[in-house]
C-alpha atoms as a PDB file:
ATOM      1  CA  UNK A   1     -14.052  26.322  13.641  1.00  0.00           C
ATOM      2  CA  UNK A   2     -15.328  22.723  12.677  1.00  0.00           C
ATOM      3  CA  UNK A   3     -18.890  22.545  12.810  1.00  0.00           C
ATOM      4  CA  UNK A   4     -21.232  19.606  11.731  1.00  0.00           C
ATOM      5  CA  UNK A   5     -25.148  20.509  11.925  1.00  0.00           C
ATOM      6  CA  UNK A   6     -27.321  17.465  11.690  1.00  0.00           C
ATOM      7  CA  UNK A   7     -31.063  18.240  10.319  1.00  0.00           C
ATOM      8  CA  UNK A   8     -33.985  16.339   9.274  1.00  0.00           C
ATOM      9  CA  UNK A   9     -35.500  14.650  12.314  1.00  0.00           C
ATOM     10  CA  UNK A  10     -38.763  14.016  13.129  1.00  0.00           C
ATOM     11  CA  UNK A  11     -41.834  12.264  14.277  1.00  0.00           C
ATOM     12  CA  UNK A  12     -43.008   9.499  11.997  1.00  0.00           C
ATOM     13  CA  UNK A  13     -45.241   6.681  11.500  1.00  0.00           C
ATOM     14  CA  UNK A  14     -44.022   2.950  11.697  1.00  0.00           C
ATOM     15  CA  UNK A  15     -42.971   2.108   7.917  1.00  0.00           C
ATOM     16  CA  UNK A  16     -42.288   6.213   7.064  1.00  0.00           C
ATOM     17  CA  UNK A  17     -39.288   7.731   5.848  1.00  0.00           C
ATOM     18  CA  UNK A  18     -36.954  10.343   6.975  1.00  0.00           C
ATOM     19  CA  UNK A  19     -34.072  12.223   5.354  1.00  0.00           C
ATOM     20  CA  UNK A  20     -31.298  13.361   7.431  1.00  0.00           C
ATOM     21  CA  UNK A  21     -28.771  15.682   6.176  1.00  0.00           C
ATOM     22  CA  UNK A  22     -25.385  16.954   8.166  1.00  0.00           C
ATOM     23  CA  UNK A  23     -23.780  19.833   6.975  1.00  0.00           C
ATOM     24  CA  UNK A  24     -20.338  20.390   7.565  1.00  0.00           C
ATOM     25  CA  UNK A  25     -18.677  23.311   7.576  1.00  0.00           C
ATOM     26  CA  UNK A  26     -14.889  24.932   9.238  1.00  0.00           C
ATOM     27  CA  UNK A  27     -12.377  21.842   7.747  1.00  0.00           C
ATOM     28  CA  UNK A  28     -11.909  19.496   3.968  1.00  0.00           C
ATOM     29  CA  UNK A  29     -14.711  17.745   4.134  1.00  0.00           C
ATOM     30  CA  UNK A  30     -13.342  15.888   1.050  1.00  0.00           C
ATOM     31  CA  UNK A  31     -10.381  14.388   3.255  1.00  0.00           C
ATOM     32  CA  UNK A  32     -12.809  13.090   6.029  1.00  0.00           C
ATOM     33  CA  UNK A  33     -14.889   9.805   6.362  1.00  0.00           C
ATOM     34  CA  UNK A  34     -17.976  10.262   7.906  1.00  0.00           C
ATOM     35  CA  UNK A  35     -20.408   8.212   9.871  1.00  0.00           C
ATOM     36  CA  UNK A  36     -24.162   8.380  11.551  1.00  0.00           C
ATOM     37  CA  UNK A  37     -24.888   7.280  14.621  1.00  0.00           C
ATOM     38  CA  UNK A  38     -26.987   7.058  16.754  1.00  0.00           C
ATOM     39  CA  UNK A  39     -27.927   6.951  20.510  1.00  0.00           C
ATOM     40  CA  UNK A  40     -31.192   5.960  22.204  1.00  0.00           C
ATOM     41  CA  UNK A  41     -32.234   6.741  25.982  1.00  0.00           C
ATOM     42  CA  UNK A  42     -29.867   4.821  28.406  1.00  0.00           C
ATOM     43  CA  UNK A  43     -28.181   3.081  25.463  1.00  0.00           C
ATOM     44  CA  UNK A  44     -24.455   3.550  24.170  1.00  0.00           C
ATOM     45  CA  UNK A  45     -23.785   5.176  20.869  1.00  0.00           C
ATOM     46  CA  UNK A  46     -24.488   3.083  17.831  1.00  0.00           C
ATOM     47  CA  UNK A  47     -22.771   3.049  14.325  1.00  0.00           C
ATOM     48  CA  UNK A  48     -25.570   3.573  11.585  1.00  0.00           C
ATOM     49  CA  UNK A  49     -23.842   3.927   8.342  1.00  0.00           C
ATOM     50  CA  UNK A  50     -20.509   5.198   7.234  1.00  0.00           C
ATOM     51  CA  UNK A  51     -19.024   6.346   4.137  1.00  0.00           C
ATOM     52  CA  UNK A  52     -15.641   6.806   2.555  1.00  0.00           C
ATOM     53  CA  UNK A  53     -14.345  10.316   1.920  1.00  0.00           C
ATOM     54  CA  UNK A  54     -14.899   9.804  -1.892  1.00  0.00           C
ATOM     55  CA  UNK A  55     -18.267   8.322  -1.287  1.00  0.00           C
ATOM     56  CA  UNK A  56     -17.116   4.745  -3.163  1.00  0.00           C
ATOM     57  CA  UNK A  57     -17.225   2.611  -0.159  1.00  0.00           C
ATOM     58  CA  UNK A  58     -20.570   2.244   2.240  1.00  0.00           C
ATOM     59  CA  UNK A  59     -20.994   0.190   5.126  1.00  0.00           C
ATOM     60  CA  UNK A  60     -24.191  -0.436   7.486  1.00  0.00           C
ATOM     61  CA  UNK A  61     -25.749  -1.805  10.597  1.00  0.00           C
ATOM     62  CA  UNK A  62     -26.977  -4.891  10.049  1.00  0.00           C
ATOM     63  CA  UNK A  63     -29.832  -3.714  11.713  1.00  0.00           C
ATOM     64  CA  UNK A  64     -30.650  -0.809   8.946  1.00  0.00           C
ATOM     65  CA  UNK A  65     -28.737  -2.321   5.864  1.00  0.00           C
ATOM     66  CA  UNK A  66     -31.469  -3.016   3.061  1.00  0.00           C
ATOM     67  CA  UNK A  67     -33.496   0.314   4.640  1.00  0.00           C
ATOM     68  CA  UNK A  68     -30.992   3.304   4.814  1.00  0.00           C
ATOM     69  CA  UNK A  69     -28.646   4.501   2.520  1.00  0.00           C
ATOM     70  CA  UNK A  70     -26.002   7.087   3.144  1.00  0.00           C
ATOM     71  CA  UNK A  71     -24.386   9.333   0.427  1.00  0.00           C
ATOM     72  CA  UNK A  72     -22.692  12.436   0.353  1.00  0.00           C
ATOM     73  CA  UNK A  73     -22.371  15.458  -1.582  1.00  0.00           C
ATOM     74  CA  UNK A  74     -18.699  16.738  -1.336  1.00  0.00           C
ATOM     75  CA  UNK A  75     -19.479  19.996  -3.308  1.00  0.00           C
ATOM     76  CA  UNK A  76     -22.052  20.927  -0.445  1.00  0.00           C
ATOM     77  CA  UNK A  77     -20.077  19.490   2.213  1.00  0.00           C
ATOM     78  CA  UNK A  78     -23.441  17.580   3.281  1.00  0.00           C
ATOM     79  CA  UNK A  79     -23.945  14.277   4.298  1.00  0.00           C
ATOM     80  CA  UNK A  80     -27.049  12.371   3.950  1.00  0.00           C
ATOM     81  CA  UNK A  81     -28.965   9.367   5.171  1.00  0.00           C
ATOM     82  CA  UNK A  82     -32.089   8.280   3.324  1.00  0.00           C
ATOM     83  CA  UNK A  83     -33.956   6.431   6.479  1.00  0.00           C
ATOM     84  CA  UNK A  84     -37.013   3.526   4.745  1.00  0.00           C
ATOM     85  CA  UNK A  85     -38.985   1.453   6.294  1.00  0.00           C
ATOM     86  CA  UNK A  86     -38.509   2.932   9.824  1.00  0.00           C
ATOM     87  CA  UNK A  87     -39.181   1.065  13.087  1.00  0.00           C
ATOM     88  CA  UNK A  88     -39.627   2.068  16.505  1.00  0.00           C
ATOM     89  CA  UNK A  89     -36.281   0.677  17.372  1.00  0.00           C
ATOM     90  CA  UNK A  90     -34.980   3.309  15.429  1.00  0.00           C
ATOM     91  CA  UNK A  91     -35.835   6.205  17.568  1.00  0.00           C
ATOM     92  CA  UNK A  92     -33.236   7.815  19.019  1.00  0.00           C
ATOM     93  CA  UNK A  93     -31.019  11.011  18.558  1.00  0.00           C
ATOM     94  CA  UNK A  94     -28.643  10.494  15.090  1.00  0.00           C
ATOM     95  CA  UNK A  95     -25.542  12.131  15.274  1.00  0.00           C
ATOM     96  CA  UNK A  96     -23.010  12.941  12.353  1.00  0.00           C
ATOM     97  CA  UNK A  97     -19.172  12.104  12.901  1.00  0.00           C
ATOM     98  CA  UNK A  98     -16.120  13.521  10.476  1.00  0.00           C
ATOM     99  CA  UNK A  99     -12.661  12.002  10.962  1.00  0.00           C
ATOM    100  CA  UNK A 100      -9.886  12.380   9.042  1.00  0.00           C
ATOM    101  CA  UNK A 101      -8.438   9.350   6.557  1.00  0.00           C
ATOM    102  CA  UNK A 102      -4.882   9.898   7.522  1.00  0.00           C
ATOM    103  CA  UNK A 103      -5.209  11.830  10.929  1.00  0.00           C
ATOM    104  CA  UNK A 104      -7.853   9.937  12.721  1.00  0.00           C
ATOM    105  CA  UNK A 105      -6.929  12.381  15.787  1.00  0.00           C
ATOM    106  CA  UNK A 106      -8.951  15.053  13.852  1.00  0.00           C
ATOM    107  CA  UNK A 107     -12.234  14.243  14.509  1.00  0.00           C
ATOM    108  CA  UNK A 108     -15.875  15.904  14.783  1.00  0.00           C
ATOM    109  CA  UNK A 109     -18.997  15.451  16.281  1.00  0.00           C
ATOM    110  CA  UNK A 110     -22.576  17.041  15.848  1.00  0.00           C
ATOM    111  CA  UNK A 111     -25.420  17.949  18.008  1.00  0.00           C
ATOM    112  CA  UNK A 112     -27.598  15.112  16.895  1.00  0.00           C
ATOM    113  CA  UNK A 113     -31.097  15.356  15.359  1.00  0.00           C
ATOM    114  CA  UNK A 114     -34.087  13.607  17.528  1.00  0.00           C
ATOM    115  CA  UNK A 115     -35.955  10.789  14.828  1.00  0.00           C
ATOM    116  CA  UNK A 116     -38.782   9.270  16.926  1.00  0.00           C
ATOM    117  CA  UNK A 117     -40.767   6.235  15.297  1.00  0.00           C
ATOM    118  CA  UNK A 118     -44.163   6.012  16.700  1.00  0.00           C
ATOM    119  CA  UNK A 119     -47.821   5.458  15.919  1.00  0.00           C
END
């Protein structure tokens, strides 16, 4: 069974950091592309960050690029996001999303992890 666990979140100061990890687990998490995002209260889902299944290629949110950085770890099937410089706007729950390069039918979700940003 395909699983993705998110992990990391937290309560932290205005300016703090966060690490976020996603651990994936039940397909080839070497064939899939994966992606954080995100989803505050009342608000639609939000793409964070995404990386290529190789880890070569990156892309970001305006709103976070110069502050987070995803990466990867294909020999621990984990995904990461290094969170810097964190903002209130930032809280809300981060999810982790696999999808296939080829077969963009195959396609997994997490749970989410809560990251609230708040003095």
């Amino acid at each position: 069974q395909a699983q993705l666990v998110e992990s990391g979140g937290g309560l932290v100061q205005p300016g703090g950091s966060l690490r976020l990890s996603c651990a994936a687990s039940g397909f080839t998490f070497s064939l899939y592309d994966m992606t954080w995002y995100r989803q505050a209260p009342d608000k639609e889902h939000e793409l964070v960050a995404t990386i290529s299944s190789a880890g070569s290629t990156t892309a970001y949110a305006d709103s976070v690029k110069g502050r987070f950085t995803i990466s990867r770890d294909n020999a621990k099937n984990t995904l990461y996001l290094q969170m810097n410089g964190l903002k209130p706007e930032d809280t809300a729950v981060y999810y982790c999303n696999a999808k296939h390069t080829r077969w963009r039918a195959f396609e997994y979700w997490g749970k989410g992890t809560q990251v609230t940003v708040s003095s």
